[in-house]
N, C-alpha and C. Protein backbone atom coordinates (compact mmCIF):
# COMPACT_ATOMS: atom_id res chain seq x y z
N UNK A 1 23.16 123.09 148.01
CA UNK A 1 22.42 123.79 146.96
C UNK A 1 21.97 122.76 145.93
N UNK A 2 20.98 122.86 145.41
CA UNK A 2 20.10 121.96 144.27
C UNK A 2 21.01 122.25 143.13
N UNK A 3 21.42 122.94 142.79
CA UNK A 3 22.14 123.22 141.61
C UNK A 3 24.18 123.22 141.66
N UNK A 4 24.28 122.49 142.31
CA UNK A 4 25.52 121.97 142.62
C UNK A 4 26.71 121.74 141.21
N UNK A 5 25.55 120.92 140.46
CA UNK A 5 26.06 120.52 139.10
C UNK A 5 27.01 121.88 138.42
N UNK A 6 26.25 122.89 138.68
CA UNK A 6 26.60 123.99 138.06
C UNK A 6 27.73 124.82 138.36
N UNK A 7 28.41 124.14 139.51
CA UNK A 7 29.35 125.54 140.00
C UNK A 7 30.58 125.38 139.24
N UNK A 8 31.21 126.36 139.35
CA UNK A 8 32.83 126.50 138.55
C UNK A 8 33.65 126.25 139.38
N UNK A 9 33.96 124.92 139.47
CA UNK A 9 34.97 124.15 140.30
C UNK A 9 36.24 123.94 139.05
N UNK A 10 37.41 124.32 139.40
CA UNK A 10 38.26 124.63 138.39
C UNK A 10 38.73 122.71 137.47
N UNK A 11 38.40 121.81 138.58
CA UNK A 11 38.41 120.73 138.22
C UNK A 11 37.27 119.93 136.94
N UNK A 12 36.10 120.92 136.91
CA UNK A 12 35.24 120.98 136.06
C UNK A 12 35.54 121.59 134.68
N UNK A 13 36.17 122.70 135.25
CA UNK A 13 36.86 123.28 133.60
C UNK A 13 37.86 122.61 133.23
N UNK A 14 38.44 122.05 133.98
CA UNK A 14 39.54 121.10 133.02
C UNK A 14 39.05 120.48 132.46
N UNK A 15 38.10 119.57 132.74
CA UNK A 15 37.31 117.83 132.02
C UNK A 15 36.47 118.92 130.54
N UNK A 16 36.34 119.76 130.72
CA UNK A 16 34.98 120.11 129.87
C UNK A 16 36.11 120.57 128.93
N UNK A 17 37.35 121.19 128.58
CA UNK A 17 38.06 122.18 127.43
C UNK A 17 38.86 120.72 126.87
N UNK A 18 38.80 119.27 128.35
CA UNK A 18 39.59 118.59 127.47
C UNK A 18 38.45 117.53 126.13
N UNK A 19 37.58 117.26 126.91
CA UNK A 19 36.37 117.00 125.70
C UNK A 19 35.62 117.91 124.83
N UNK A 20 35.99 118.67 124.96
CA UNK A 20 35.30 119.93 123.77
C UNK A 20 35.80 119.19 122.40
N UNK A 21 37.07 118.58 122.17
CA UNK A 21 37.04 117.63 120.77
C UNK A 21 37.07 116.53 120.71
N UNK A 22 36.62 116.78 119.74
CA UNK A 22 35.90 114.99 119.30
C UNK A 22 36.26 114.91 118.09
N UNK A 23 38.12 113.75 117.93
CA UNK A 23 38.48 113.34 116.61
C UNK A 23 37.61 112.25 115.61
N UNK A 24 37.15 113.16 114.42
CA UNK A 24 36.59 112.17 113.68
C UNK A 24 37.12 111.56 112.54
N UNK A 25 36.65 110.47 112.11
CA UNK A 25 37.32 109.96 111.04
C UNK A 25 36.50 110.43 109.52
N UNK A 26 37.50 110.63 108.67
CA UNK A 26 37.07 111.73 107.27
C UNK A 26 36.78 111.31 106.53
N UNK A 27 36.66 109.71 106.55
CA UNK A 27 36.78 109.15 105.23
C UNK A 27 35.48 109.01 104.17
N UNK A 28 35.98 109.11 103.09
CA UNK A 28 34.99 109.14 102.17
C UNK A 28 34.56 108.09 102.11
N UNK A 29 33.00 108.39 102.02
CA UNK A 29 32.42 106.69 101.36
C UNK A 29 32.60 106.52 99.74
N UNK A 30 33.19 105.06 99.13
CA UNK A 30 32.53 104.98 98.18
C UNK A 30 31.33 104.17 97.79
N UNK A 31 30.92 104.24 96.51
CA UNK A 31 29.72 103.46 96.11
C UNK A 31 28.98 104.90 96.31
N UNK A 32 28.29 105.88 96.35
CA UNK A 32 27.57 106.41 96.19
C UNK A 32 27.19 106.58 94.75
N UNK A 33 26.19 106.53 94.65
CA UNK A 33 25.67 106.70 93.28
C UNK A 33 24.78 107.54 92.77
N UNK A 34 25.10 107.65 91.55
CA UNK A 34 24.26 108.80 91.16
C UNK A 34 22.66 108.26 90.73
N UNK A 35 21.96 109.47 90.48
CA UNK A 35 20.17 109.08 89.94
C UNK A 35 20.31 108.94 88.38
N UNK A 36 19.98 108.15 88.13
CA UNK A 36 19.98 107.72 86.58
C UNK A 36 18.51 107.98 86.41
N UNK A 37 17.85 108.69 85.07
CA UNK A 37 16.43 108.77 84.86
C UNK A 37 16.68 108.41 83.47
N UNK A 38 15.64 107.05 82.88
CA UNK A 38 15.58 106.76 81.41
C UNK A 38 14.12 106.98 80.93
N UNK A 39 14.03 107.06 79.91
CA UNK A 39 13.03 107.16 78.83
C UNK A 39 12.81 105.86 78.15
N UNK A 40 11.55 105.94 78.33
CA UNK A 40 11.22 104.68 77.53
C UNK A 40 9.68 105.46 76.70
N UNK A 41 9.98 104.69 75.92
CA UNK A 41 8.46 104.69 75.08
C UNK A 41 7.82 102.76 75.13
N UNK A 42 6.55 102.53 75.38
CA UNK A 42 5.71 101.67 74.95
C UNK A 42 4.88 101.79 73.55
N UNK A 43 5.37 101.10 72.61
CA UNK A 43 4.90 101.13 71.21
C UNK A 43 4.03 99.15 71.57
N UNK A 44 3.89 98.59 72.47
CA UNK A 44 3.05 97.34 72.74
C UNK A 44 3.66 97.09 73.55
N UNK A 45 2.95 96.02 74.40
CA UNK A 45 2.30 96.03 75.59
C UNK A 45 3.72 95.13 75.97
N UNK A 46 4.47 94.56 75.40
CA UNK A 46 6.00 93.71 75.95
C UNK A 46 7.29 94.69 76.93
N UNK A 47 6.26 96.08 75.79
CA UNK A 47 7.63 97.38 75.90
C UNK A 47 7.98 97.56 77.84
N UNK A 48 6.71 96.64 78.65
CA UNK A 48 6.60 97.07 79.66
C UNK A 48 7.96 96.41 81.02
N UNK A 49 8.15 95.28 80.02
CA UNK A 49 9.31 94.73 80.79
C UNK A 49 10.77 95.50 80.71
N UNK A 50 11.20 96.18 80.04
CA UNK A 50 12.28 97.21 79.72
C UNK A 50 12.00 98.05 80.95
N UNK A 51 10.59 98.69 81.29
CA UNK A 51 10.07 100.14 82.60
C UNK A 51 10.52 99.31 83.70
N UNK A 52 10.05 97.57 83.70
CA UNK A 52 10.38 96.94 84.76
C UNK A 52 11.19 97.10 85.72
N UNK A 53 12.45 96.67 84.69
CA UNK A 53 14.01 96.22 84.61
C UNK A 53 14.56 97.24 85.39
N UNK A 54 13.93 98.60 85.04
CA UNK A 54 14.56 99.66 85.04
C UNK A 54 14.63 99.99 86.63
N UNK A 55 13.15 100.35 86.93
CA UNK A 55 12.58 100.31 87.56
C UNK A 55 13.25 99.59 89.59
N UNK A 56 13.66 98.16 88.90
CA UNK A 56 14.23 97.16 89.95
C UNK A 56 15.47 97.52 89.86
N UNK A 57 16.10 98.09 89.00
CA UNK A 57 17.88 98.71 89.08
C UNK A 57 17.43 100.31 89.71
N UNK A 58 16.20 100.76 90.34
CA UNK A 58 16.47 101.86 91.13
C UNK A 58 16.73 102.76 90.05
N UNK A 59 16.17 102.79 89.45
CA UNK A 59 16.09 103.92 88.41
C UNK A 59 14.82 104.67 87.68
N UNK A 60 14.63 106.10 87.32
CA UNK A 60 13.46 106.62 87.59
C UNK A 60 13.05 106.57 86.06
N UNK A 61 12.20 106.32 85.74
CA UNK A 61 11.79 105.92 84.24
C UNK A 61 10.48 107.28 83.93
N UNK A 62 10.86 107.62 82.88
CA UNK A 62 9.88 108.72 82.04
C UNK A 62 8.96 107.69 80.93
N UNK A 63 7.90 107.52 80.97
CA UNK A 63 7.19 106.44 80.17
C UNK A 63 5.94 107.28 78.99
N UNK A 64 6.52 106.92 78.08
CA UNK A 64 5.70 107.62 76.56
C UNK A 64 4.98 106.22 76.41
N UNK A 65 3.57 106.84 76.84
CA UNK A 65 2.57 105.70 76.87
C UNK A 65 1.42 105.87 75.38
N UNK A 66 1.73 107.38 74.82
CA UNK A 66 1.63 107.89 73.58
C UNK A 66 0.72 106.66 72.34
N UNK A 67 2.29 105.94 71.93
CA UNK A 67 2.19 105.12 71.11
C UNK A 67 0.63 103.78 70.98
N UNK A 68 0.91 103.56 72.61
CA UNK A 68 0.10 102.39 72.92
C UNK A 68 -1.02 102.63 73.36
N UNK A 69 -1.44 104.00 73.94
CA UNK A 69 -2.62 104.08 73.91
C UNK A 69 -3.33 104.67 72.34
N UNK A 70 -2.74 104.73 71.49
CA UNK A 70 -3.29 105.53 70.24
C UNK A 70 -3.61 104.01 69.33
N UNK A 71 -2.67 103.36 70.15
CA UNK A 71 -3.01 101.69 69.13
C UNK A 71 -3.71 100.79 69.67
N UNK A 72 -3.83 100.38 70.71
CA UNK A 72 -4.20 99.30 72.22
C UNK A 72 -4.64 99.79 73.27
N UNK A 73 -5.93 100.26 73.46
CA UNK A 73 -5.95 100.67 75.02
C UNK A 73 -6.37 100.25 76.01
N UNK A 74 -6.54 98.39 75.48
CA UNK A 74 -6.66 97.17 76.58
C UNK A 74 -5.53 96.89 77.00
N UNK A 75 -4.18 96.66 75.75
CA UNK A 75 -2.92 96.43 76.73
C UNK A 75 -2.09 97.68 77.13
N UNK A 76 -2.51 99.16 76.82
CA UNK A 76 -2.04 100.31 77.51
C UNK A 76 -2.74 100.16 79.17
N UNK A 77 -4.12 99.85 79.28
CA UNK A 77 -4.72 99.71 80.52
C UNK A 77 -3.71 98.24 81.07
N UNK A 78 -3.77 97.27 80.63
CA UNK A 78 -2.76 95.70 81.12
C UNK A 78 -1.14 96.63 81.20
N UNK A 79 -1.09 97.42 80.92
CA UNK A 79 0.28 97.87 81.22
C UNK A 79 1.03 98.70 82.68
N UNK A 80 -0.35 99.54 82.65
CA UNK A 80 -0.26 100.36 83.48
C UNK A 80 -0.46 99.61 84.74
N UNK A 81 -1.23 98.58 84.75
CA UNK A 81 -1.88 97.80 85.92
C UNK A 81 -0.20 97.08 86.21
N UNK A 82 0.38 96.73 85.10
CA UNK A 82 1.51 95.73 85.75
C UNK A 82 2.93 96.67 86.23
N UNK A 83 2.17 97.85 85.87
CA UNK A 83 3.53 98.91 86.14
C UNK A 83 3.49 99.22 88.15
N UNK A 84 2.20 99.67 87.99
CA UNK A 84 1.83 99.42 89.45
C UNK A 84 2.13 98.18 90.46
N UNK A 85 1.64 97.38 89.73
CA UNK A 85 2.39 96.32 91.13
C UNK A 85 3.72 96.23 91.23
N UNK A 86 4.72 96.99 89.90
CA UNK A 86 5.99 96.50 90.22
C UNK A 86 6.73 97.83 91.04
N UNK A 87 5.78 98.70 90.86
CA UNK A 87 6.29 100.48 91.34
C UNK A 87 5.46 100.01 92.93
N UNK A 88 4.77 99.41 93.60
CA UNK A 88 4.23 99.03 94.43
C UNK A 88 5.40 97.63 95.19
N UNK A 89 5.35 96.93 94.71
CA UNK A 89 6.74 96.00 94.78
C UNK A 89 8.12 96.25 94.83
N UNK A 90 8.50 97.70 94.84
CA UNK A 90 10.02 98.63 94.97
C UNK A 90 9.30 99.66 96.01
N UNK A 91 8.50 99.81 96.24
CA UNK A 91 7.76 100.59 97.23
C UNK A 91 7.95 102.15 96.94
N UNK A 92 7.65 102.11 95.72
CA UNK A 92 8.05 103.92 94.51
C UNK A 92 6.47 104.78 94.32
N UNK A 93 7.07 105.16 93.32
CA UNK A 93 6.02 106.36 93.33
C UNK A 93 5.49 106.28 91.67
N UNK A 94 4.67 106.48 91.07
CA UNK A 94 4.02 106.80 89.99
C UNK A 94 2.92 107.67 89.62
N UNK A 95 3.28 108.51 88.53
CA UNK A 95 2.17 109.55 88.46
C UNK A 95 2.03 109.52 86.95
N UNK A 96 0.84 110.09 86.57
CA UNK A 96 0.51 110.63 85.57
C UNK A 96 0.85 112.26 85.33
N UNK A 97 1.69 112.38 84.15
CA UNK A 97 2.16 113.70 83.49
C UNK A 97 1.22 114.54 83.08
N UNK A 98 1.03 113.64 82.18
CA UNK A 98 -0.05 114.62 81.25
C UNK A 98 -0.71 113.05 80.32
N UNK A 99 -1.45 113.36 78.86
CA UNK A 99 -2.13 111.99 78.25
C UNK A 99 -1.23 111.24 77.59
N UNK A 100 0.37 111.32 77.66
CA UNK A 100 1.31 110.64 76.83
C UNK A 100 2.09 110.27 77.62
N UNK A 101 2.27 111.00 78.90
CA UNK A 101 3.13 110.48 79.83
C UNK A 101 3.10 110.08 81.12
N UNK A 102 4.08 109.58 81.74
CA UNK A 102 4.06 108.63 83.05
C UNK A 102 5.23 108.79 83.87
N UNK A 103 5.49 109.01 84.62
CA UNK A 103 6.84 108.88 85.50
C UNK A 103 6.65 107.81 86.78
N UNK A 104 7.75 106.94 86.91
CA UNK A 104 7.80 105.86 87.84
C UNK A 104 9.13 106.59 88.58
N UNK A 105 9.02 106.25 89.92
CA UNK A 105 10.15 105.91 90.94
C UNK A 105 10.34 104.79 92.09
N UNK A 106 11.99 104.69 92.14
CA UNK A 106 11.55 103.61 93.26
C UNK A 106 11.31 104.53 94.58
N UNK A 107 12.25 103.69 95.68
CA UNK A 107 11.80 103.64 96.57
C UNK A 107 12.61 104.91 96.92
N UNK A 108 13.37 105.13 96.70
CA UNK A 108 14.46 106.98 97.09
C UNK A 108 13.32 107.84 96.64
N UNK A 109 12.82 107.67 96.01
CA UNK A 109 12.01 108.76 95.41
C UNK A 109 10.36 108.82 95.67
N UNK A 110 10.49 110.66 95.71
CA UNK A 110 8.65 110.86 95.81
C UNK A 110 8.17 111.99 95.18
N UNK A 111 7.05 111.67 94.13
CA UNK A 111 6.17 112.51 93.46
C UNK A 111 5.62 113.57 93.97
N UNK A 112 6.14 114.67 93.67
CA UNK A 112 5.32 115.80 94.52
C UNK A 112 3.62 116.32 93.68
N UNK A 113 3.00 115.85 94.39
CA UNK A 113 1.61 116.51 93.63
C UNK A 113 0.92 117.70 93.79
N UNK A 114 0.73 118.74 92.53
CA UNK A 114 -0.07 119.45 93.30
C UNK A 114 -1.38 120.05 92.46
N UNK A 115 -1.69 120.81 92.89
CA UNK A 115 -3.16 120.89 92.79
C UNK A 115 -3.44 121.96 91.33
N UNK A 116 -4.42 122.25 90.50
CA UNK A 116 -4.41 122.84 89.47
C UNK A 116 -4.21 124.36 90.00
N UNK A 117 -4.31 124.50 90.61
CA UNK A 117 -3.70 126.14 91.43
C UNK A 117 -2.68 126.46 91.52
N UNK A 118 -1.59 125.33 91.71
CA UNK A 118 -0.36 125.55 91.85
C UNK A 118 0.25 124.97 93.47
N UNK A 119 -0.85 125.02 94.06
CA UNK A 119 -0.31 124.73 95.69
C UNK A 119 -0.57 123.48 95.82
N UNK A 120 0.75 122.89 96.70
CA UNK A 120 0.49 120.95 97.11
C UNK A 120 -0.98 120.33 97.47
N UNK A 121 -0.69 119.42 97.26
CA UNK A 121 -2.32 118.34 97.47
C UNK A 121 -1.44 118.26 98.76
């Protein structure tokens, strides 16, 4: 018979009730870590190395770009450009909030976008 594999040979039920378990080991990992999200504000265009820092420690930064575009909006534009290559360089995510704000992530993380309707892009 083609289907041989299948019969109930009592020697078959033994092998199969004695592997039905499988001892695993329980152990906890440590080092897991938690998501840290900081706030920063840019009041000039230096403020950008602090988003950096942050940024390369894997951490999700809220950016009040507020200040610097109401004062500078050559080094608010030089800011944003260097925020990108470094959110591009952790291989993260960055979006625009709204006209004051910014959110960066690294690489664990992704921006969900969606559309003025309410439903995903």
């Amino acid at each position: 018979m083609a289907f041989d594999f299948l019969g109930n040979s009592e020697d078959d039920e033994m092998e199969s009730t004695e592997d039905e378990f499988v001892e695993l080991d329980a152990e906890v990992q440590e080092g897991a870590s938690d998501v840290v999200i900081k706030a920063e504000t840019l009041q000039e265009y230096d403020d950008v190395e602090a988003v950096q820092e942050h940024l390369r420690n894997d951490m999700i930064v809220w950016i009040n770009i507020g200040p610097l575009k109401s004062t500078d909006m050559t080094n608010l534009k030089r800011a944003v450009k260097r925020l990108k290559k470094t959110v591009k360089a952790v291989d993260g995510d960055m979006a625009g909030v709204d006209e004051h704000w910014i959110i960066a992530c690294p690489s664990y993380g992704e921006i969900e976008r969606s559309a003025k309707n309410g439903s995903p892009v």
